[in-house]
PDB file of N, CA and C in Angstrom:
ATOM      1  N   UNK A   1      -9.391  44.376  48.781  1.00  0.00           N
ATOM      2  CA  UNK A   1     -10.793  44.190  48.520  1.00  0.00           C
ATOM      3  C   UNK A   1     -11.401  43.518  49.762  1.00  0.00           C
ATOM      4  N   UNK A   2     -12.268  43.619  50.343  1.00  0.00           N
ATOM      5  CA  UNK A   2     -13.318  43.119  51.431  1.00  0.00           C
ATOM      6  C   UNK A   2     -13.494  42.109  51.555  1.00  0.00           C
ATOM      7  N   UNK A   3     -13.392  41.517  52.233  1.00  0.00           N
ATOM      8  CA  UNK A   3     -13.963  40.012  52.186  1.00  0.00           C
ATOM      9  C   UNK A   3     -15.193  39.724  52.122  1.00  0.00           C
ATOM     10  N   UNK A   4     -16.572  39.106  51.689  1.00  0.00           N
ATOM     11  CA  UNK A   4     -17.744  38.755  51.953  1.00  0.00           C
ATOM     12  C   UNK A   4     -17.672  37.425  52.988  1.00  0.00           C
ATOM     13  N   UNK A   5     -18.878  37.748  53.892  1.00  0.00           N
ATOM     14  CA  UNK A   5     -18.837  36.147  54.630  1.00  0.00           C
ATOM     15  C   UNK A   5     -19.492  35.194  54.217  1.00  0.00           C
ATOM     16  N   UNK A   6     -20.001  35.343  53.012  1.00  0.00           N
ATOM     17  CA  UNK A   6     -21.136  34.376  52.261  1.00  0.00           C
ATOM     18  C   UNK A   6     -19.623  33.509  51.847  1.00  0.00           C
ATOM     19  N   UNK A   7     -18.672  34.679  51.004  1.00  0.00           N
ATOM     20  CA  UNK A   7     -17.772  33.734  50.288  1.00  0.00           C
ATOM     21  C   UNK A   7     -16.948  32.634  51.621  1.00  0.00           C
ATOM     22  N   UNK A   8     -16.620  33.186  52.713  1.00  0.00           N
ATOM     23  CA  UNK A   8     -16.003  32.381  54.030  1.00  0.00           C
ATOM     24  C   UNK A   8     -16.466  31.028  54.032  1.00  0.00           C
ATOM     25  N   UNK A   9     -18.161  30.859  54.333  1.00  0.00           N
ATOM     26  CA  UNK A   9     -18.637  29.973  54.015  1.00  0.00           C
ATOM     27  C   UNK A   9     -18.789  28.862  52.807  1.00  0.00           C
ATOM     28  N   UNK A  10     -18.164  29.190  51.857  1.00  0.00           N
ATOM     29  CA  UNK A  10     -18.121  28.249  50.640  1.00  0.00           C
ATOM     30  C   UNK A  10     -16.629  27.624  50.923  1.00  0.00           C
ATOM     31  N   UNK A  11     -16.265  27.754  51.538  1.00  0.00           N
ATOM     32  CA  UNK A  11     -15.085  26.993  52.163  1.00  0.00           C
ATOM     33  C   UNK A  11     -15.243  26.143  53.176  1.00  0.00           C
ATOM     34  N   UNK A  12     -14.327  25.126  53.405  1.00  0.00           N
ATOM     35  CA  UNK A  12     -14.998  24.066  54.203  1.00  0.00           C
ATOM     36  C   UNK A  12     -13.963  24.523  55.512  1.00  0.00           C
ATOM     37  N   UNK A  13     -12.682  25.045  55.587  1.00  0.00           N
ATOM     38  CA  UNK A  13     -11.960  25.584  56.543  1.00  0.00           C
ATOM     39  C   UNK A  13     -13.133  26.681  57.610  1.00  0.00           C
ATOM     40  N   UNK A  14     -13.838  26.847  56.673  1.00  0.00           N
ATOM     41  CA  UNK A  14     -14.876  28.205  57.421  1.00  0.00           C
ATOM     42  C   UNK A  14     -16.172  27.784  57.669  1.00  0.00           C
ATOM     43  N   UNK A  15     -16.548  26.707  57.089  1.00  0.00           N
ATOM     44  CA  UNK A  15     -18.349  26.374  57.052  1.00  0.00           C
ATOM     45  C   UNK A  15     -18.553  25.715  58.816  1.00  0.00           C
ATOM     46  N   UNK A  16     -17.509  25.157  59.350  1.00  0.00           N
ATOM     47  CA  UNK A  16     -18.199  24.948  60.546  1.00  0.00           C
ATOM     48  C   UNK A  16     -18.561  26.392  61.694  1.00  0.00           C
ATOM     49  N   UNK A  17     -17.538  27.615  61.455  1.00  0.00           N
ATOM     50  CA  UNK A  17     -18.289  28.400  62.363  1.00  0.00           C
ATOM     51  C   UNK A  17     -19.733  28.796  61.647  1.00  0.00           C
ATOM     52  N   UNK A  18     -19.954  29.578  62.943  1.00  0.00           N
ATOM     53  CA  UNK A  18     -21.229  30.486  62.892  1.00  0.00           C
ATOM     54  C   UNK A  18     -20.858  31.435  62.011  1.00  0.00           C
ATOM     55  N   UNK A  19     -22.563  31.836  61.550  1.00  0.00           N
ATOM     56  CA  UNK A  19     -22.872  33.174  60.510  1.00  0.00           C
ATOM     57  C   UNK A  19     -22.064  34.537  61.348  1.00  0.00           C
ATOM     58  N   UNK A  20     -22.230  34.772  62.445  1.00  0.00           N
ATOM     59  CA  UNK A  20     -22.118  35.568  63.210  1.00  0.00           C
ATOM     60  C   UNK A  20     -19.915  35.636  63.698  1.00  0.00           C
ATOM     61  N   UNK A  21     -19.669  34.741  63.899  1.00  0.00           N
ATOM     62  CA  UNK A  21     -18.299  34.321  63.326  1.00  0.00           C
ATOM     63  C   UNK A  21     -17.640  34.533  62.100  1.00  0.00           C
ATOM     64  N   UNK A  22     -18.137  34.124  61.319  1.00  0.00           N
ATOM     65  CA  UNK A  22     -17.725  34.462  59.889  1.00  0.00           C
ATOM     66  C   UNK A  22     -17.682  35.908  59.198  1.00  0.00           C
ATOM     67  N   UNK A  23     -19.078  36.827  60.040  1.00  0.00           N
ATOM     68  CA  UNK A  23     -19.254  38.330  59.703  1.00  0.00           C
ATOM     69  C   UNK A  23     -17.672  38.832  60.040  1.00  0.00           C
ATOM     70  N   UNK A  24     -17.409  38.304  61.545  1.00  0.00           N
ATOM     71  CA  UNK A  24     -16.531  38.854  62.072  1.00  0.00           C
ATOM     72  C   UNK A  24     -15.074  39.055  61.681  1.00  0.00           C
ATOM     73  N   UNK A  25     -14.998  37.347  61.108  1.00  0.00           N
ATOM     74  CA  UNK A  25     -13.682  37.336  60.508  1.00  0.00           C
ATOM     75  C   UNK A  25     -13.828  38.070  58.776  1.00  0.00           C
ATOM     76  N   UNK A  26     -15.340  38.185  58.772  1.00  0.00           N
ATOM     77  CA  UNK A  26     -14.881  38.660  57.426  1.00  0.00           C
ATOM     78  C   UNK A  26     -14.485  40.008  57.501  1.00  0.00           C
ATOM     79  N   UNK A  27     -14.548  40.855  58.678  1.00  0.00           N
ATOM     80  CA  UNK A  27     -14.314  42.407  58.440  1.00  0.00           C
ATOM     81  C   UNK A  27     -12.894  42.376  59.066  1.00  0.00           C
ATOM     82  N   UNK A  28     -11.662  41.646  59.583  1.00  0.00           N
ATOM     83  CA  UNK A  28     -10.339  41.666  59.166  1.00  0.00           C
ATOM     84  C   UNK A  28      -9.487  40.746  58.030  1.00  0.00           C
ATOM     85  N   UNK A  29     -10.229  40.253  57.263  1.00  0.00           N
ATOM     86  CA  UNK A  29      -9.997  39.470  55.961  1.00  0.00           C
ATOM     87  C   UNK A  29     -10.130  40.080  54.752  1.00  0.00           C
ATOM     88  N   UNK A  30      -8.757  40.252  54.447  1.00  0.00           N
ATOM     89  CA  UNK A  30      -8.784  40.704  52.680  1.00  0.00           C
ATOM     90  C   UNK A  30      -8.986  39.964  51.802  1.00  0.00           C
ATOM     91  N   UNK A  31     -10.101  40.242  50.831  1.00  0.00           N
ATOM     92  CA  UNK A  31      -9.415  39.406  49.436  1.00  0.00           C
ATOM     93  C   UNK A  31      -8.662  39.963  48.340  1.00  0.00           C
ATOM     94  N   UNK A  32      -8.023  38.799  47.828  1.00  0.00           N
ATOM     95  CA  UNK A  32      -7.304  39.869  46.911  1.00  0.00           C
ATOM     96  C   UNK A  32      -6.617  38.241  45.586  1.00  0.00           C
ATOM     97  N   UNK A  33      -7.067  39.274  44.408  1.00  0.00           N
ATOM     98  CA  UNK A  33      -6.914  38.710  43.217  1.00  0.00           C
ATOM     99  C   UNK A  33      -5.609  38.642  42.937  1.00  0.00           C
ATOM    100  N   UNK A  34      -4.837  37.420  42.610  1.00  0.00           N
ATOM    101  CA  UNK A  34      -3.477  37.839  42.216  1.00  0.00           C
ATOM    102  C   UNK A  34      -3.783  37.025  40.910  1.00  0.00           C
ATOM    103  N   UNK A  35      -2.048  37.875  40.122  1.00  0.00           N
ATOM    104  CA  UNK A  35      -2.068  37.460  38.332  1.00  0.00           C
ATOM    105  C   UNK A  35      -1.282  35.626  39.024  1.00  0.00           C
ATOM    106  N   UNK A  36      -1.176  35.206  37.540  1.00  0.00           N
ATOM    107  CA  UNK A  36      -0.622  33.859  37.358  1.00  0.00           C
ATOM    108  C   UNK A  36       0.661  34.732  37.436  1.00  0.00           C
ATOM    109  N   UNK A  37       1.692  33.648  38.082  1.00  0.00           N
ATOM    110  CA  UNK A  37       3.214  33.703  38.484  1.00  0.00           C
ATOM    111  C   UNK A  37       3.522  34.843  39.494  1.00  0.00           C
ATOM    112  N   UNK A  38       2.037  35.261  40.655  1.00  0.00           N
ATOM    113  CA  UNK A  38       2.788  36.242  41.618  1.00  0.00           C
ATOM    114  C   UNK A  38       3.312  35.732  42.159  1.00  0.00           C
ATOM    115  N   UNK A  39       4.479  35.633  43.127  1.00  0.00           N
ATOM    116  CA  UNK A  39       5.162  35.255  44.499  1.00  0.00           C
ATOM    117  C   UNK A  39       4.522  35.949  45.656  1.00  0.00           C
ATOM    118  N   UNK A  40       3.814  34.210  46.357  1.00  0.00           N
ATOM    119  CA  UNK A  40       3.549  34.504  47.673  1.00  0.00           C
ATOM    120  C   UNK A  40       4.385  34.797  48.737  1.00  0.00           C
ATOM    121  N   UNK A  41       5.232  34.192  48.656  1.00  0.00           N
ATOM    122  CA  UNK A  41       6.274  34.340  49.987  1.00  0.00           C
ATOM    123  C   UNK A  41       7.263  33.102  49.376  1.00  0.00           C
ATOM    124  N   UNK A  42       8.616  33.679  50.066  1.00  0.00           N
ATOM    125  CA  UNK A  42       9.563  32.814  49.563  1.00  0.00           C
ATOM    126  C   UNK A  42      10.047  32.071  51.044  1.00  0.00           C
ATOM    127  N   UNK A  43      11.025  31.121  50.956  1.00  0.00           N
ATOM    128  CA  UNK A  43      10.967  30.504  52.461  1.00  0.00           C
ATOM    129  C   UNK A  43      12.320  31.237  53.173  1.00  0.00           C
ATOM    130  N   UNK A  44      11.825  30.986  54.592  1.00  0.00           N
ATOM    131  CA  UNK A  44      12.588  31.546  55.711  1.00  0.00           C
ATOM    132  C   UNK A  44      11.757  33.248  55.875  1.00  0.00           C
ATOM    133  N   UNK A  45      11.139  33.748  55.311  1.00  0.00           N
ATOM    134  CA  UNK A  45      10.037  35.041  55.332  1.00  0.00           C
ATOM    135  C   UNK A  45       9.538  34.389  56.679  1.00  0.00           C
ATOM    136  N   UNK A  46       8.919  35.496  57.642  1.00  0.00           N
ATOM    137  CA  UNK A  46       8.214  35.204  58.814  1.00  0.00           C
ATOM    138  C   UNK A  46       6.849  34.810  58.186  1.00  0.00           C
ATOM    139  N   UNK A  47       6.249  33.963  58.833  1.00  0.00           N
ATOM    140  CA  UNK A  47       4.706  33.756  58.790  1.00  0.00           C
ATOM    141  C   UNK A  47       3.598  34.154  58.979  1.00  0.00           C
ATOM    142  N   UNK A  48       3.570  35.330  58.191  1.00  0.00           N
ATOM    143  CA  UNK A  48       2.766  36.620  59.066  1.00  0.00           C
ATOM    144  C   UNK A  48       0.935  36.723  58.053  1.00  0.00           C
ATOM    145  N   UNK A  49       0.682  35.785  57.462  1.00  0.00           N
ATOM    146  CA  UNK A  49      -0.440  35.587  56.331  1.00  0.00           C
ATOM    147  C   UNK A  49      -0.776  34.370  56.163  1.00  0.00           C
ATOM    148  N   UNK A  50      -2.516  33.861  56.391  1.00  0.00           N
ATOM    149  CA  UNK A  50      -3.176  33.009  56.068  1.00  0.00           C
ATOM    150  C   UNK A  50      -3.372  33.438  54.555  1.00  0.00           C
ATOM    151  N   UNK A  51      -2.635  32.006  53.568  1.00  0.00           N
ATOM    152  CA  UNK A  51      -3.893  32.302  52.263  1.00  0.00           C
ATOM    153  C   UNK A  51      -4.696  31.318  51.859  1.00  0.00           C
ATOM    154  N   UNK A  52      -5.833  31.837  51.049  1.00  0.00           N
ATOM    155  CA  UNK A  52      -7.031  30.596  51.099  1.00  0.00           C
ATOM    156  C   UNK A  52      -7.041  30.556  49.834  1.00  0.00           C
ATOM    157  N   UNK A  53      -6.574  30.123  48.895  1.00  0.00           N
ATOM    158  CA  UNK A  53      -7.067  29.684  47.778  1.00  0.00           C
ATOM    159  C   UNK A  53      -8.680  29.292  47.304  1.00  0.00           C
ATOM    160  N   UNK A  54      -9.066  30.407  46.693  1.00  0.00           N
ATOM    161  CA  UNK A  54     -10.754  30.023  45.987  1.00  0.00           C
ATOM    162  C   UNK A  54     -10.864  29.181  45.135  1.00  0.00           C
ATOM    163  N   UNK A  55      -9.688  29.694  43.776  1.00  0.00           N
ATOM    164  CA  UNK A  55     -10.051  29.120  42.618  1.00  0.00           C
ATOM    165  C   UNK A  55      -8.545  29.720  42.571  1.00  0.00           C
ATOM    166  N   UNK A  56      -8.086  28.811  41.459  1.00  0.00           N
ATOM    167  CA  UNK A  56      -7.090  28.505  40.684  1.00  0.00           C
ATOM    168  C   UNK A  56      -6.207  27.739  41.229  1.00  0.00           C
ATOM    169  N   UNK A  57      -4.679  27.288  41.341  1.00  0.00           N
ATOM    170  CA  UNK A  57      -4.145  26.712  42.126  1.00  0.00           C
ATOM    171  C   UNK A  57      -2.449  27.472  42.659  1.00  0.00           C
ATOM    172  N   UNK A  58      -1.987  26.260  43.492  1.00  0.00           N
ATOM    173  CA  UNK A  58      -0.598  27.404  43.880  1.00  0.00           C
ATOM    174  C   UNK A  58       0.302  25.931  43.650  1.00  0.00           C
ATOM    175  N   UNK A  59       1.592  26.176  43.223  1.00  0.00           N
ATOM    176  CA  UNK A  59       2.613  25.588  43.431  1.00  0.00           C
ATOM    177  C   UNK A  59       3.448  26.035  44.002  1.00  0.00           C
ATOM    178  N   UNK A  60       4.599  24.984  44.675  1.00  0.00           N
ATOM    179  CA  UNK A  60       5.489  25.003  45.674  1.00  0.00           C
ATOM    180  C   UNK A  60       6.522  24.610  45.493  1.00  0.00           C
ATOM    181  N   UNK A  61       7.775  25.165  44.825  1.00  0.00           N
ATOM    182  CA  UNK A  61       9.233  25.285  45.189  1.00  0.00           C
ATOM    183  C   UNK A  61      10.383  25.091  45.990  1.00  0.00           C
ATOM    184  N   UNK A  62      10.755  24.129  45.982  1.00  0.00           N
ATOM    185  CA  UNK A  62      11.534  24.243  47.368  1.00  0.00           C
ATOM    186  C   UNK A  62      13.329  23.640  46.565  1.00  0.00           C
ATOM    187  N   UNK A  63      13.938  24.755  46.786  1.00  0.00           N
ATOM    188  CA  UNK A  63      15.351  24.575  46.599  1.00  0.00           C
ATOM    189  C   UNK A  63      16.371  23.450  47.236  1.00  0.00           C
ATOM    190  N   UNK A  64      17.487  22.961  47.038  1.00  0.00           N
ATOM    191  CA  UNK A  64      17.427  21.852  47.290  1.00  0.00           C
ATOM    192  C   UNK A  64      19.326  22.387  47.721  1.00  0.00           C
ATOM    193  N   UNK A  65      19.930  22.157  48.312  1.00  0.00           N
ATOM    194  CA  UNK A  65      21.014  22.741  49.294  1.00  0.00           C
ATOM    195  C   UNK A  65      21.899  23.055  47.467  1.00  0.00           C
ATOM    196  N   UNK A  66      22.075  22.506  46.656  1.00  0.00           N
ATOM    197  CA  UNK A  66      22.453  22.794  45.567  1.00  0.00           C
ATOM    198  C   UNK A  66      22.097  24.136  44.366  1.00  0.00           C
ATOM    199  N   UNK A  67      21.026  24.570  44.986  1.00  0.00           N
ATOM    200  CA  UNK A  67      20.158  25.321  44.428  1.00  0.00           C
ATOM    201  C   UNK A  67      19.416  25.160  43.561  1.00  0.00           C
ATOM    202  N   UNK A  68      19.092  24.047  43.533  1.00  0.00           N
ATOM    203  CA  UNK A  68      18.337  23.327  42.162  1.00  0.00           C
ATOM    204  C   UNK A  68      16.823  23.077  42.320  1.00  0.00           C
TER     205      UNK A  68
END
């Protein structure tokens, strides 16, 4: 789904650029709705994705040499 740059701006990571900045990044920026319990990325995955959380929240997992 497209990004809008109105929405860029309701973020505070994004409100200091320019209108004209924000158009820009908004036309290589996806949005995209995920369900409750998708998997973003698990660790040691390359780092290849900014995500911005709008609304809802994310938790974080981290295994422990035991696997626990």
């Amino acid at each position: 789904m497209p990004c809008d740059a109105k929405m860029l701006a309701k973020n505070e990571l994004f409100e200091q650029l320019t209108e004209e900045d924000r158009a820009q990044l908004a036309l290589v920026v996806d949005r995209r709705e995920l369900p409750a319990g998708t998997t973003l990325f698990q660790a040691g995955e390359p780092g290849e994705s900014l995500f911005v959380v709008s609304s809802g929240e994310v938790e974080l997992f981290i295994k422990d040499t035991a696997g626990q």
